[in-house]
C-alpha atoms as a PDB file:
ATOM      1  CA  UNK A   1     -18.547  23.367 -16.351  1.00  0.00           C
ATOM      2  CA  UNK A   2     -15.617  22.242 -18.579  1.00  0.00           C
ATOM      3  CA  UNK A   3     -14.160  25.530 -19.464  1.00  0.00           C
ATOM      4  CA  UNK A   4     -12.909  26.255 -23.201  1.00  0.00           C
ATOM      5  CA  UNK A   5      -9.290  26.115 -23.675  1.00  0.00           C
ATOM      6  CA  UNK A   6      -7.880  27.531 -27.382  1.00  0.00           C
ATOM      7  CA  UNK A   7      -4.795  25.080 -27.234  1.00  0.00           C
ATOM      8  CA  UNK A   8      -6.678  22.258 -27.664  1.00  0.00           C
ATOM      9  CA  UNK A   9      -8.836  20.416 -30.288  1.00  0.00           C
ATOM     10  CA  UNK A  10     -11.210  18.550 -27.513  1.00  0.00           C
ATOM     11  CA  UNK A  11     -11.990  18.132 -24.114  1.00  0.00           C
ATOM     12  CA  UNK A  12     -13.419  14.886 -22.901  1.00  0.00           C
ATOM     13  CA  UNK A  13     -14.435  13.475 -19.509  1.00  0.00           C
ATOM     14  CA  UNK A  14     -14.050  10.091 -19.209  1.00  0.00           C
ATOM     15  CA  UNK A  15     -14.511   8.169 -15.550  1.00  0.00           C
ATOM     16  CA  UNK A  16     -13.345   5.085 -14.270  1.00  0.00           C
ATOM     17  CA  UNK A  17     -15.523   2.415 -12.606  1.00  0.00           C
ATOM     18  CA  UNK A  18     -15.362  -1.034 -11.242  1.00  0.00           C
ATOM     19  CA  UNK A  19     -14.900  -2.488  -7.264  1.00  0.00           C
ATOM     20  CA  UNK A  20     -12.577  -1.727  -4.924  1.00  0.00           C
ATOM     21  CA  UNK A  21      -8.991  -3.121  -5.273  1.00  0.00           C
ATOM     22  CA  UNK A  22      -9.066  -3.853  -9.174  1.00  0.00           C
ATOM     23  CA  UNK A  23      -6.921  -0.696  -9.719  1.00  0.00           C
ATOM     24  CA  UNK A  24      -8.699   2.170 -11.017  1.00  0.00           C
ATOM     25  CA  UNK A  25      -6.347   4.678  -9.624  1.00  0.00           C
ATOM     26  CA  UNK A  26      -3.736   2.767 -10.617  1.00  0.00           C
ATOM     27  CA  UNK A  27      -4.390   2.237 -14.140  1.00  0.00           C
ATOM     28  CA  UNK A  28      -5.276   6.715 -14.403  1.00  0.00           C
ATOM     29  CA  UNK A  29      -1.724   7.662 -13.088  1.00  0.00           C
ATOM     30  CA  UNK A  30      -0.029   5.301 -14.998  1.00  0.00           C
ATOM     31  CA  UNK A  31      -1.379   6.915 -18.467  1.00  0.00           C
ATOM     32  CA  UNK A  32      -1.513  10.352 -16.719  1.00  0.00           C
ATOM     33  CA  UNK A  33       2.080  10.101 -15.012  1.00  0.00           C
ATOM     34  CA  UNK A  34       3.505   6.989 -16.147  1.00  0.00           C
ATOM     35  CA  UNK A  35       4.180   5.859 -12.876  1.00  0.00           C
ATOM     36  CA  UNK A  36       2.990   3.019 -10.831  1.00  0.00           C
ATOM     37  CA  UNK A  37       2.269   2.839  -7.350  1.00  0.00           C
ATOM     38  CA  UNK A  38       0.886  -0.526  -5.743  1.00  0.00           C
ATOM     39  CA  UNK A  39      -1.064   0.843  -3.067  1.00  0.00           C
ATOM     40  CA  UNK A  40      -2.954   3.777  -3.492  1.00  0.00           C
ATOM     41  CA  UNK A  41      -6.944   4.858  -2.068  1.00  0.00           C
ATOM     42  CA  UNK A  42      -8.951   7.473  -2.748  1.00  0.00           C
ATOM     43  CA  UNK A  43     -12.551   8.825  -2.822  1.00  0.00           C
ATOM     44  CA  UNK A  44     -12.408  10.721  -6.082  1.00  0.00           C
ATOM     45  CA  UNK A  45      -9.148  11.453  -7.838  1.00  0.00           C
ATOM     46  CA  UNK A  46      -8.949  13.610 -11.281  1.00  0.00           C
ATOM     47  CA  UNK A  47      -6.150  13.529 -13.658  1.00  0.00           C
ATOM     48  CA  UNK A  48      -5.453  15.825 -16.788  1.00  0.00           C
ATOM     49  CA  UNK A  49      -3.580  14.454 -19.749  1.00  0.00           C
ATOM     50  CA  UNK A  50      -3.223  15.298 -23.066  1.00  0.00           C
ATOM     51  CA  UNK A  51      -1.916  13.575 -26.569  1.00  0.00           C
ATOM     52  CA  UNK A  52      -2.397  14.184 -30.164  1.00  0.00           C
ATOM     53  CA  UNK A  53      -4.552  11.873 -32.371  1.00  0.00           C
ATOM     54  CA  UNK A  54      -4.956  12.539 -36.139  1.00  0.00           C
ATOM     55  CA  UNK A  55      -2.868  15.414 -35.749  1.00  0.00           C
ATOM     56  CA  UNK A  56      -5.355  17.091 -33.224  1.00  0.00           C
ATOM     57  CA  UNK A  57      -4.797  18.388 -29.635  1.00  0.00           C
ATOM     58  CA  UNK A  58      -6.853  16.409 -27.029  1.00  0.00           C
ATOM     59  CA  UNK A  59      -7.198  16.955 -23.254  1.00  0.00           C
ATOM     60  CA  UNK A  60      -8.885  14.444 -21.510  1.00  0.00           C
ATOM     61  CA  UNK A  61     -10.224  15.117 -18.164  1.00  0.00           C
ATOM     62  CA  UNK A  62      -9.711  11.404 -16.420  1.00  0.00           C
ATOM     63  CA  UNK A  63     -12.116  10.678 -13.276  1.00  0.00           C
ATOM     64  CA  UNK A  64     -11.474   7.828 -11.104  1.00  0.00           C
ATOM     65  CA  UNK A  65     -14.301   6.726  -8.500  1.00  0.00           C
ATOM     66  CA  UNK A  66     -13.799   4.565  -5.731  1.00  0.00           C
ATOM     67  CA  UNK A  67     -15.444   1.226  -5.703  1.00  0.00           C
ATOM     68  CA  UNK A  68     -16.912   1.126  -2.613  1.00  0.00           C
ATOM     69  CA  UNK A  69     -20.798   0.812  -2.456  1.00  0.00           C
ATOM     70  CA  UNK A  70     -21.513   3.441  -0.458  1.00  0.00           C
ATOM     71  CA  UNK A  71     -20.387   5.493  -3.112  1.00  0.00           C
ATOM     72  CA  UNK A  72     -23.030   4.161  -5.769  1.00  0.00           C
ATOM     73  CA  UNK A  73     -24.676   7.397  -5.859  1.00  0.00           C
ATOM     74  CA  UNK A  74     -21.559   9.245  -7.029  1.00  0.00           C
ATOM     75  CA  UNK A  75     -21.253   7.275 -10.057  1.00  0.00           C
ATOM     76  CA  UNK A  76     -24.384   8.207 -11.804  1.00  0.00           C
ATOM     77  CA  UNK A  77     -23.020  12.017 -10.484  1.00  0.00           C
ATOM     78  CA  UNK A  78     -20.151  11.682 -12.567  1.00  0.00           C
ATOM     79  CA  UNK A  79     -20.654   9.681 -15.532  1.00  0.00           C
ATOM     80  CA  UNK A  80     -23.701  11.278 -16.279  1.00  0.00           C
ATOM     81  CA  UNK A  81     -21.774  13.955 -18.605  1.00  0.00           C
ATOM     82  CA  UNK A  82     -19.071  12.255 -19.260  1.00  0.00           C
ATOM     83  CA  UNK A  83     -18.201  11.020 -23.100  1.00  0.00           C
ATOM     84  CA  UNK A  84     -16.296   7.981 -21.942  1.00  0.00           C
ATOM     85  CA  UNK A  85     -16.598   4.949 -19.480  1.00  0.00           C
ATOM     86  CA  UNK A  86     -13.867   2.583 -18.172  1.00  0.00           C
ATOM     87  CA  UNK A  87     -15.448  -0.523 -16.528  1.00  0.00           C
ATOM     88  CA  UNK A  88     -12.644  -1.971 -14.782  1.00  0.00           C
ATOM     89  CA  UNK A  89     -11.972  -5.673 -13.186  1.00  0.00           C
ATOM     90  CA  UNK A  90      -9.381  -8.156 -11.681  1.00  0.00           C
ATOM     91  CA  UNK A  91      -8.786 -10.836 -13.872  1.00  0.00           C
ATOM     92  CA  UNK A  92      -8.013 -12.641 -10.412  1.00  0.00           C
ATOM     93  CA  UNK A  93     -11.471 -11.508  -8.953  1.00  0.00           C
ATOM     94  CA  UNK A  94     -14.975 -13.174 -10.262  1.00  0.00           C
ATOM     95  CA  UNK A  95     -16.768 -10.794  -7.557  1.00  0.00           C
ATOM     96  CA  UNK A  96     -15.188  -8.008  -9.452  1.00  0.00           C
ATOM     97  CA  UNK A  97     -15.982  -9.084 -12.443  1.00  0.00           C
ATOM     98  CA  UNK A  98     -19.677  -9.663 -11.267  1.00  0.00           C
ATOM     99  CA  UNK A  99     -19.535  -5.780 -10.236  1.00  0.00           C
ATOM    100  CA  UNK A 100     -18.766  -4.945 -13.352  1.00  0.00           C
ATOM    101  CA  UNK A 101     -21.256  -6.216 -14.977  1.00  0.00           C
ATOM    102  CA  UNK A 102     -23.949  -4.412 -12.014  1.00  0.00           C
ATOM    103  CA  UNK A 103     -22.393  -1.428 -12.836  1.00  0.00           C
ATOM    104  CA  UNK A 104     -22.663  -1.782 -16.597  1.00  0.00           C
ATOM    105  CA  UNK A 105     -26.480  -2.266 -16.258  1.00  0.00           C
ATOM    106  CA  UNK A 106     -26.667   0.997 -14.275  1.00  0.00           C
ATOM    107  CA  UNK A 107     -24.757   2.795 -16.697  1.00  0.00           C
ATOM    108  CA  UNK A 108     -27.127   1.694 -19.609  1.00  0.00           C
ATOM    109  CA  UNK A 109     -29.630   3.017 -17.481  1.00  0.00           C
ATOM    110  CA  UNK A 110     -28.198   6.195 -16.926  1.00  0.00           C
ATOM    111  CA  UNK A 111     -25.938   7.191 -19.219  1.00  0.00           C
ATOM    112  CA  UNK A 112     -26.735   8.675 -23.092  1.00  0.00           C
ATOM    113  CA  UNK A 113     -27.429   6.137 -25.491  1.00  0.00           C
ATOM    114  CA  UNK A 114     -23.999   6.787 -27.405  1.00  0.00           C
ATOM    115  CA  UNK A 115     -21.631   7.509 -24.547  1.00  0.00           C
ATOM    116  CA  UNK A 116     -18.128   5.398 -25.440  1.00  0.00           C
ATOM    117  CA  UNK A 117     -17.329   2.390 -23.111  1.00  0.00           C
ATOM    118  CA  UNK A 118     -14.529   0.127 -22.953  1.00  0.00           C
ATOM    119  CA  UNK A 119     -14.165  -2.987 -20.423  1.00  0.00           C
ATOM    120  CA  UNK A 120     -10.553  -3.386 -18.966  1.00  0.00           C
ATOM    121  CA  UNK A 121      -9.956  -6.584 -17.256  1.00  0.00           C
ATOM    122  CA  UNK A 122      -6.902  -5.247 -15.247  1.00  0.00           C
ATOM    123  CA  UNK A 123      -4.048  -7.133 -13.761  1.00  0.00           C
ATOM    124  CA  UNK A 124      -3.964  -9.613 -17.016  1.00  0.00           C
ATOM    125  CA  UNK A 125      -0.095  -9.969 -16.017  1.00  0.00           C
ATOM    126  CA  UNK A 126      -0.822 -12.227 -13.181  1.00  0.00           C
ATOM    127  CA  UNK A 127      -0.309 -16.076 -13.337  1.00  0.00           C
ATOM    128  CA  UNK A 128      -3.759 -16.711 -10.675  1.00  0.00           C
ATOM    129  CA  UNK A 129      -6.418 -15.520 -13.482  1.00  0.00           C
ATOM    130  CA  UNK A 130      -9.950 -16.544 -12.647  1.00  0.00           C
ATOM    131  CA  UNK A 131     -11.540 -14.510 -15.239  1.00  0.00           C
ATOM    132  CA  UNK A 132     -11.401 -15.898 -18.908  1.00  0.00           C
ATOM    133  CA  UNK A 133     -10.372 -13.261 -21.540  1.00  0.00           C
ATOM    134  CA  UNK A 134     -13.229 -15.079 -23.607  1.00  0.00           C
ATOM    135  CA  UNK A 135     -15.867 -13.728 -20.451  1.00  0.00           C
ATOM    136  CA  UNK A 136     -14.736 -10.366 -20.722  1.00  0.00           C
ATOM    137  CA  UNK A 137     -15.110  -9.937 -24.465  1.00  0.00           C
ATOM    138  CA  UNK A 138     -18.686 -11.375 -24.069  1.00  0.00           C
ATOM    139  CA  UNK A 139     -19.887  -9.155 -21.713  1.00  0.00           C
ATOM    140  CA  UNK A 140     -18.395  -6.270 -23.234  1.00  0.00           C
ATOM    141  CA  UNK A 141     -19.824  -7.261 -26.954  1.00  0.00           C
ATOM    142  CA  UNK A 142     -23.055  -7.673 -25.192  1.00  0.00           C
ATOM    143  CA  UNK A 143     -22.803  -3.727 -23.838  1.00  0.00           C
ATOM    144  CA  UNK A 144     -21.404  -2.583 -27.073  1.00  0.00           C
ATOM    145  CA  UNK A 145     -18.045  -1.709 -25.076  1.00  0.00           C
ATOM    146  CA  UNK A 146     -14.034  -2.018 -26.585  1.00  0.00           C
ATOM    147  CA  UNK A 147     -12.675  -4.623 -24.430  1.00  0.00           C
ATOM    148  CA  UNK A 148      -8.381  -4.859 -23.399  1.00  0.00           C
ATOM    149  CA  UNK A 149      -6.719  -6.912 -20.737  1.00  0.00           C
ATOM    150  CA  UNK A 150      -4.296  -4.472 -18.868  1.00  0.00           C
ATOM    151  CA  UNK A 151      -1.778  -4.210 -16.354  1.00  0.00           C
ATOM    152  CA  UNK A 152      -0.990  -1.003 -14.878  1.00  0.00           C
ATOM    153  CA  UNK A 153       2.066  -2.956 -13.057  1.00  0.00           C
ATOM    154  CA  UNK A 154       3.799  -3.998 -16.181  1.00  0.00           C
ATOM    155  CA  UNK A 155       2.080  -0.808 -18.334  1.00  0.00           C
ATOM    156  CA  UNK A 156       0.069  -3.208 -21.187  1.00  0.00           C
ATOM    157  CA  UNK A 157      -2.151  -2.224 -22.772  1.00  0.00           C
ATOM    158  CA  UNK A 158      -3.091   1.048 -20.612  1.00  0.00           C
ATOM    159  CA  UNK A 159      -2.401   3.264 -23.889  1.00  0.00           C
ATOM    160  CA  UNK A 160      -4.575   1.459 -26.077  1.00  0.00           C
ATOM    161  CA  UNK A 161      -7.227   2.011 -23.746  1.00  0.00           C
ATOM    162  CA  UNK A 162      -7.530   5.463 -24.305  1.00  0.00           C
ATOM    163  CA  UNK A 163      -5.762   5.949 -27.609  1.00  0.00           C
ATOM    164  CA  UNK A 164      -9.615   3.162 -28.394  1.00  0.00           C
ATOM    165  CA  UNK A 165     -11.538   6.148 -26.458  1.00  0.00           C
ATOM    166  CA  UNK A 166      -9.854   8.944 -28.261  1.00  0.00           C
ATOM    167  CA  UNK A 167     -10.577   7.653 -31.346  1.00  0.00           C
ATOM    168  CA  UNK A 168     -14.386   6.503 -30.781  1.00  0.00           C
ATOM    169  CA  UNK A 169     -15.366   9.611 -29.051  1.00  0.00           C
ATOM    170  CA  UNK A 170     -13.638  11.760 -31.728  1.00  0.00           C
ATOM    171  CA  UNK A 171     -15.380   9.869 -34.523  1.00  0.00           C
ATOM    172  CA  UNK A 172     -18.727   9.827 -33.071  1.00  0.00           C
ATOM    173  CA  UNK A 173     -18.466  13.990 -32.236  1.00  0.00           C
ATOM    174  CA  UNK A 174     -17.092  14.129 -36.322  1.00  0.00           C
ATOM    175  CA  UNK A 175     -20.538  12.229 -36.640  1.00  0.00           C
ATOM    176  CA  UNK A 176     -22.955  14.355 -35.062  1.00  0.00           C
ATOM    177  CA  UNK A 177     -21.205  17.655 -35.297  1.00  0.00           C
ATOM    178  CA  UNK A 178     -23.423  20.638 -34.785  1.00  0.00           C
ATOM    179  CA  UNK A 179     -26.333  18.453 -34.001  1.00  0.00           C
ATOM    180  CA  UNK A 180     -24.555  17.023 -30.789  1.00  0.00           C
ATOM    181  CA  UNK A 181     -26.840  19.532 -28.109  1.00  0.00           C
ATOM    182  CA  UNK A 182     -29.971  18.542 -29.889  1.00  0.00           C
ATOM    183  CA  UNK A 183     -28.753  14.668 -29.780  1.00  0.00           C
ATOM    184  CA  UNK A 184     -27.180  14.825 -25.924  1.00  0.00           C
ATOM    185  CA  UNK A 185     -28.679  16.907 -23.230  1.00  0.00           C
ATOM    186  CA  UNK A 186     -25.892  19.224 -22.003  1.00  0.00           C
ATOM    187  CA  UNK A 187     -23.131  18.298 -24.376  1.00  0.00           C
ATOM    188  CA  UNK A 188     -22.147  21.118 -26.539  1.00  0.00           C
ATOM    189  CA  UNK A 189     -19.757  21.018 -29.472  1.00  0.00           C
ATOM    190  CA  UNK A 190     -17.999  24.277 -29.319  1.00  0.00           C
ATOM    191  CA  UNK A 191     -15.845  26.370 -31.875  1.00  0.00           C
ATOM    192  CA  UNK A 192     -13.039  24.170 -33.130  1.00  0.00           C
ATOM    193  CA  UNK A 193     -14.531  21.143 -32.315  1.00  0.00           C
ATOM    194  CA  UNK A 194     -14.558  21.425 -28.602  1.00  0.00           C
ATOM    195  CA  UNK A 195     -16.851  19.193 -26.290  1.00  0.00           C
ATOM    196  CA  UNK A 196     -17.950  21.223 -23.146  1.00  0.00           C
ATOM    197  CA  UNK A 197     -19.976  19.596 -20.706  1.00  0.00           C
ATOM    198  CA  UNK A 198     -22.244  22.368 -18.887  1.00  0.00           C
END
């Protein structure tokens, strides 16, 4: 359970997705810690970071899953609740992109109908691109997704990303208000316009 905290506005979950090696972790600490690393693996990693938006406190609780398969389970485990998804790729990868895409389906499948995505085609810095930006923005308009090239190397676009999230999830709680536990099993919209995920 997301526990209620008075200094801030909102709490949101969002998790990362995508394969291994397109740089999931790497894209979370650089927005959480502004730091880059360029080898880094982990199971399940968890970040906390928090930034103002329309002159309102929010906390986002950042999740990042690895990409191996034999993890597939643990996906549906922790995007179920969440408010936001990141489906990340290598722009130097078409197998990653292809994952991706798997992984979209099985979040339309298992995710609530309004839950905020964005498709990141990391690593857009790199020269060896295999993956059009044109691609990306198609299958992300076909998912109903934001959609941002990145590099967590050269920090591009990494605060867009979630300054896009912020401000989609924030709009669409402003939309349902009260109504959001009748709308979304297990979302709550708390005093002060927190979202706690029981």
């Amino acid at each position: 359970m997301a526990s209620i905290d008075n200094e801030f506005d909102y709490t949101f979950k969002v998790v990362i997705l995508g394969g291994s090696g397109v740089g999931k972790t790497s894209l979370m600490i650089r927005y959480a810690d502004q730091m880059f690393e360029e080898s880094m693996f982990c199971a399940i990693d968890f970040r906390i970071k928090t930034i103002e938006c329309d002159n309102e406190r929010i906390k986002f609780q950042i999740w990042d899953t690895v990409g191996n398969p034999r993890f597939s389970n643990n996906f549906k485990t922790y995007f179920r609740f969440a408010q936001g998804i990141i489906l990340a790729y290598d722009c130097r990868s078409e197998q990653s992109f292809i994952c991706a895409k798997n992984i979209g389906n099985i979040v339309n499948q298992c995710a609530y109908e309004n839950i905020v995505k964005v498709v990141v085609g990391n690593k857009c810095d790199r020269e060896d691109k295999v993956v059009e930006k044109s691609r990306g923005k198609e299958f992300a308009q076909g998912i109903q997704a934001g959609f941002f090239e990145t590099s967590a190397k050269e920090d591009i676009n990494v605060n867009e990303v979630f300054e896009y999230l912020s401000l989609e999830i924030k709009n669409w709680v402003h939309l349902i208000g009260n109504n959001a536990e009748s709308l979304i099993p297990k979302i709550k919209v708390k005093e002060r316009k927190e979202v706690c995920i029981q």
